[in-house]
C-alpha atoms as a PDB file:
ATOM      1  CA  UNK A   1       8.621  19.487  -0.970  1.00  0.00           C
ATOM      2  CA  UNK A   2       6.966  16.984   1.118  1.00  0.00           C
ATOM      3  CA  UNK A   3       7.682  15.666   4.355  1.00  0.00           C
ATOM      4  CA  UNK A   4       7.387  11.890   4.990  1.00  0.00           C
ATOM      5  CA  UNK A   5       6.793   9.979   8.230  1.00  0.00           C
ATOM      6  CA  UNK A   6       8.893   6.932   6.920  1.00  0.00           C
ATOM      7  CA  UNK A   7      11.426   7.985   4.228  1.00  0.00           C
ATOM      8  CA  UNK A   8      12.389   4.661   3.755  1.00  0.00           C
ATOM      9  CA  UNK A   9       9.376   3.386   3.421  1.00  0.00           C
ATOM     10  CA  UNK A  10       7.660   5.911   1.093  1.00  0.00           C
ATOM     11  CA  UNK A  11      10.802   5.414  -1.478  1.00  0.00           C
ATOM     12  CA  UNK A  12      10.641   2.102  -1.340  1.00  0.00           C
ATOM     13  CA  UNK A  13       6.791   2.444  -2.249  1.00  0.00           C
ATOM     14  CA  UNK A  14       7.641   4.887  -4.825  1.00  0.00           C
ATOM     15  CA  UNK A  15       9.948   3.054  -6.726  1.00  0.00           C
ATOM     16  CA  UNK A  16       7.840  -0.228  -6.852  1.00  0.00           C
ATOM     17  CA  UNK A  17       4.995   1.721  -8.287  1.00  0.00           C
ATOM     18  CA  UNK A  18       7.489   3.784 -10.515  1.00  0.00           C
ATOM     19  CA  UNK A  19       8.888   0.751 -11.967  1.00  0.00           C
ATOM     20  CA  UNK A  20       5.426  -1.371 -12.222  1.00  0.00           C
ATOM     21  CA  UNK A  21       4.084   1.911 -14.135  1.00  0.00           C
ATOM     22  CA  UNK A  22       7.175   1.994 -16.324  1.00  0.00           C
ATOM     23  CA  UNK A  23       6.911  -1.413 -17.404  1.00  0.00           C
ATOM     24  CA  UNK A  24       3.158  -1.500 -18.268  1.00  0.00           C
ATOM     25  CA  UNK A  25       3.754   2.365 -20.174  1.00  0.00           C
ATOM     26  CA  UNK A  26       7.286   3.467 -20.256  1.00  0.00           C
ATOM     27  CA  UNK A  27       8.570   6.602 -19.107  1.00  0.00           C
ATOM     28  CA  UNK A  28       5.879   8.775 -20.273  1.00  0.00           C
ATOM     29  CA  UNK A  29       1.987   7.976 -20.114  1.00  0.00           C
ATOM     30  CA  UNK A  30      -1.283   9.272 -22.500  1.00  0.00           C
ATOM     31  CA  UNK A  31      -4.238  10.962 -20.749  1.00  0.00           C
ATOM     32  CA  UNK A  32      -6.191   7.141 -21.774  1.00  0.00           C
ATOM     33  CA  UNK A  33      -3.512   5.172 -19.733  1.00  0.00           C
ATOM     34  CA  UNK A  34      -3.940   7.907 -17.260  1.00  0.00           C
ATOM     35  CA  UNK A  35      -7.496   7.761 -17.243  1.00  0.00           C
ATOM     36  CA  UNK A  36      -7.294   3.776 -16.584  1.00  0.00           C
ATOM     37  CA  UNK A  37      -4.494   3.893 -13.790  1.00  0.00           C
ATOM     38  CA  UNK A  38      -7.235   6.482 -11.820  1.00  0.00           C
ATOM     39  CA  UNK A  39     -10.256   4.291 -12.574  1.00  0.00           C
ATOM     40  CA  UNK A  40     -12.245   7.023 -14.559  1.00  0.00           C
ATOM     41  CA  UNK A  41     -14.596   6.429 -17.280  1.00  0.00           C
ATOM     42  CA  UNK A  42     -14.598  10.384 -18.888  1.00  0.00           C
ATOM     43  CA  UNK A  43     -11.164  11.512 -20.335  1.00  0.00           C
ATOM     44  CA  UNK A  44     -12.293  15.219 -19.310  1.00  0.00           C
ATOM     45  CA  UNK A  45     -12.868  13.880 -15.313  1.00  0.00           C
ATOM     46  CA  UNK A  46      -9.154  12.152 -15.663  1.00  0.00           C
ATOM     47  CA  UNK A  47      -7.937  14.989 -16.661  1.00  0.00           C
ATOM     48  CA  UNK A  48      -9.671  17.596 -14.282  1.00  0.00           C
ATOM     49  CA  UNK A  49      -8.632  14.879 -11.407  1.00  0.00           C
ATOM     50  CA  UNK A  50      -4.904  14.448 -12.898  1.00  0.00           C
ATOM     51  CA  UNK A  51      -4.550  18.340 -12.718  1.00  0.00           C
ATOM     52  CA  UNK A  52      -6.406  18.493  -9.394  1.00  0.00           C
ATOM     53  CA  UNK A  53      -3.608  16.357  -8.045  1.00  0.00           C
ATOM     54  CA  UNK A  54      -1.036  18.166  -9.180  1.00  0.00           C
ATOM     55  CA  UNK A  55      -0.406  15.689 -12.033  1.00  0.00           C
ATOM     56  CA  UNK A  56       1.354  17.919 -15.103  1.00  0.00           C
ATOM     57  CA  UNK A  57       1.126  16.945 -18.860  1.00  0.00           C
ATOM     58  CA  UNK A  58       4.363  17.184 -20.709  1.00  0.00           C
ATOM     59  CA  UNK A  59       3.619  18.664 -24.677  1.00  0.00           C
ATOM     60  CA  UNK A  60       5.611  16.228 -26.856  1.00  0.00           C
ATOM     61  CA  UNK A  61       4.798  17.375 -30.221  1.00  0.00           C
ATOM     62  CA  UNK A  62       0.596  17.594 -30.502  1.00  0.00           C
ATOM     63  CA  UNK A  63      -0.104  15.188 -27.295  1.00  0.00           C
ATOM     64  CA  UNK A  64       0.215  15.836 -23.972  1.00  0.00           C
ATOM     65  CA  UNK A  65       1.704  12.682 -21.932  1.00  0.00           C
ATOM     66  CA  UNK A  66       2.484  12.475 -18.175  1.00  0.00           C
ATOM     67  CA  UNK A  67       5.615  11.298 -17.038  1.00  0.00           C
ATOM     68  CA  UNK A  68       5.437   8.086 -15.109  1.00  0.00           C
ATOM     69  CA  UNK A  69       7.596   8.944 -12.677  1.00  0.00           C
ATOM     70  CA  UNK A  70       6.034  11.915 -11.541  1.00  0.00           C
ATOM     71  CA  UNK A  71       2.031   9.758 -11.659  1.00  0.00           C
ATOM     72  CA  UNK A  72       4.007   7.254  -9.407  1.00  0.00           C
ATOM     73  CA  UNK A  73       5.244   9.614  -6.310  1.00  0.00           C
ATOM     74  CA  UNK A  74       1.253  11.107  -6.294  1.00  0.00           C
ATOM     75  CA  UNK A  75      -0.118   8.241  -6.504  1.00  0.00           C
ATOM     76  CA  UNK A  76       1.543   6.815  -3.053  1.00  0.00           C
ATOM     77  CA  UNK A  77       1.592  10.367  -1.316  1.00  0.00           C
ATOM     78  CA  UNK A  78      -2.377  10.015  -1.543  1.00  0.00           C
ATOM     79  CA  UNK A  79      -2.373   6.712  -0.517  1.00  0.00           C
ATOM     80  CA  UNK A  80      -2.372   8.312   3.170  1.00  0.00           C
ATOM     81  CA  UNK A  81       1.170   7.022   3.963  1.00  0.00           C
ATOM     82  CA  UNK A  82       3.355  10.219   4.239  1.00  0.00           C
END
């Protein structure tokens, strides 16, 4: 579990990027809408990065998805602000 600096802060960040992520994919995103959130070209580096950070696919039938929730909270703990 990770400690943060400024709870407040760092939930507040959180839950804007959670909801601007759920509006543009819904609750669950595909490695491609992965892949463009990080800025990578290759579907293999987005995919090697996602799992580098810790970033989980789901299996929902024969894809893989990531929940939006979960890209969200990484995304803003490697911002540097915790």
């Amino acid at each position: 579990m990770a400690v943060y600096h400024n709870n407040a802060r760092i939930a507040s960040e959180i839950r804007e990027k959670r909801t601007i992520l759920r509006d543009r994919y819904g609750g669950m995103m595909t490695l491609e809408e992965l892949r463009e959130e990080l800025g990578y070209r290759s579907r293999t580096s987005a995919r090697q990065a996602a799992q580098e950070l810790g970033i989980l696919p789901t299996q929902i039938g024969r894809m893989k998805k990531y929940d939006t929730d979960q890209v969200a909270k990484r995304l803003v703990e490697l911002r540097g602000m915790c």
